[in-house]
C-alpha atoms as a PDB file:
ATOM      1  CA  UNK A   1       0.000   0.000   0.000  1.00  0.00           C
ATOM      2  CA  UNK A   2       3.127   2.645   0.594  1.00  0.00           C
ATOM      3  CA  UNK A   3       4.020   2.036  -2.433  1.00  0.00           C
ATOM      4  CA  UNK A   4       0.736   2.967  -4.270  1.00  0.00           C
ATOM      5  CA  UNK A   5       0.505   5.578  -2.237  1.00  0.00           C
ATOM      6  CA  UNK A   6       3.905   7.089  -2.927  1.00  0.00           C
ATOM      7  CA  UNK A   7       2.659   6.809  -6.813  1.00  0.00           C
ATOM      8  CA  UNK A   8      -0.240   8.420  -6.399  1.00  0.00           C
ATOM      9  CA  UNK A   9       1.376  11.315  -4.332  1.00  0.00           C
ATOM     10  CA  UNK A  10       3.756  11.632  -6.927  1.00  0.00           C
ATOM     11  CA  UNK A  11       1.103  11.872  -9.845  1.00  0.00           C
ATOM     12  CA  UNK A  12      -1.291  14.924  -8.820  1.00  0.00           C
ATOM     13  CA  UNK A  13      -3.288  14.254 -11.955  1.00  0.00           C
ATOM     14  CA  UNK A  14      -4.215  10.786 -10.698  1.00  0.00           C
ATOM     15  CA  UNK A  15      -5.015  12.387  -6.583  1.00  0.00           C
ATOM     16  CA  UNK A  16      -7.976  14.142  -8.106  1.00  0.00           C
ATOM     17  CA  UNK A  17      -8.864  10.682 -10.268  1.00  0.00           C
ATOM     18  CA  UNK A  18      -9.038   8.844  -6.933  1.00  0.00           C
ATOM     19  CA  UNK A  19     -10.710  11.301  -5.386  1.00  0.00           C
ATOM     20  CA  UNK A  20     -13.357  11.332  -7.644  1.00  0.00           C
ATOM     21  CA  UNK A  21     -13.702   7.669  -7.950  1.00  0.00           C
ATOM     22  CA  UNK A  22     -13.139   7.562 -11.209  1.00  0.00           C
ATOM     23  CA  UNK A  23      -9.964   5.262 -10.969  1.00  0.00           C
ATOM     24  CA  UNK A  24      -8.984   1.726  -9.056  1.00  0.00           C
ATOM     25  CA  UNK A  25      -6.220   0.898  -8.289  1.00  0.00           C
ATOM     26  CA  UNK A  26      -5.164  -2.637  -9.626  1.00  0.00           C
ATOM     27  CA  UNK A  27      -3.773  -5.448  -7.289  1.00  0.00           C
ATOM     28  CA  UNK A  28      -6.555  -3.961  -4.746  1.00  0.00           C
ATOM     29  CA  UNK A  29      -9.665  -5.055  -3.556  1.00  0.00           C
ATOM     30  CA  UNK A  30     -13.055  -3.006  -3.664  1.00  0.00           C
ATOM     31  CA  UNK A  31     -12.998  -1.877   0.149  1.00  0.00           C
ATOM     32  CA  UNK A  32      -9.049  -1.259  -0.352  1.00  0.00           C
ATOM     33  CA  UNK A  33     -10.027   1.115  -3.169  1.00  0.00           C
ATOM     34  CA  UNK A  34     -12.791   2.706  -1.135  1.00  0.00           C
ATOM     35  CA  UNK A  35     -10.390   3.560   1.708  1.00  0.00           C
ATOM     36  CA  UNK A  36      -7.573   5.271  -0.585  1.00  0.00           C
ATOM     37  CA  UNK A  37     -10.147   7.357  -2.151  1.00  0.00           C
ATOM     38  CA  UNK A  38     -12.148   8.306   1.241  1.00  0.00           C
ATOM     39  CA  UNK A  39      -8.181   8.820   2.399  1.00  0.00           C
ATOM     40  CA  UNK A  40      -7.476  10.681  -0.435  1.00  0.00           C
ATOM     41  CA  UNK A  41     -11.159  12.756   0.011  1.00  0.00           C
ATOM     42  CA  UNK A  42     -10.905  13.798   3.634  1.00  0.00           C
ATOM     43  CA  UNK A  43      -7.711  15.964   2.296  1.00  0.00           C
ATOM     44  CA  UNK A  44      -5.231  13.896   5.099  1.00  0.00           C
ATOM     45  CA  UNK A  45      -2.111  15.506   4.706  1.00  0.00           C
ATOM     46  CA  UNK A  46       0.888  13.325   4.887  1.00  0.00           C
ATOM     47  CA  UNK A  47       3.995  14.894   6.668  1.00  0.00           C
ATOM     48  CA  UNK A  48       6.290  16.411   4.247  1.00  0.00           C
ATOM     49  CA  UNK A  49       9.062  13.926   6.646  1.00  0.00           C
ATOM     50  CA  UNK A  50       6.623  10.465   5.412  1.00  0.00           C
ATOM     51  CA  UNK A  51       6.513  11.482   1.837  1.00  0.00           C
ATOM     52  CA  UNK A  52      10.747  12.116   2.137  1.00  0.00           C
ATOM     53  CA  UNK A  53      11.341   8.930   3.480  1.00  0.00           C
ATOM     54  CA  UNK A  54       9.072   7.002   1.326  1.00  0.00           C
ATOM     55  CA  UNK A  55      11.090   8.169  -1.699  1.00  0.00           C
ATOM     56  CA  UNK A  56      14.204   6.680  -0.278  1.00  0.00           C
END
């Protein structure tokens, strides 16, 4: 899931695609899907520090 994440945060065109529900992510289930977009909806902000040492 870090990983997909990390994509995602990477790709701003594709936040607002989740957010919108108008993507899935493959390799996940429904209700994994569901989550990263209500994730990516409630406008959680992931510490500047996370997204550093993800890219790593």
């Amino acid at each position: 899931m870090q990983e997909i994440i990390q994509y995602i945060m990477e790709n701003p065109d594709l936040i607002e695609k989740v957010k919108a529900g108008t993507v899935q992510m493959v390799g996940l289930t429904i209700e994994e899907n569901e989550l990263l977009r209500e994730v990516f909806q409630s406008n959680t902000i992931v510490d500047a520090a996370i997204r550093k040492a993800w890219r790593n």
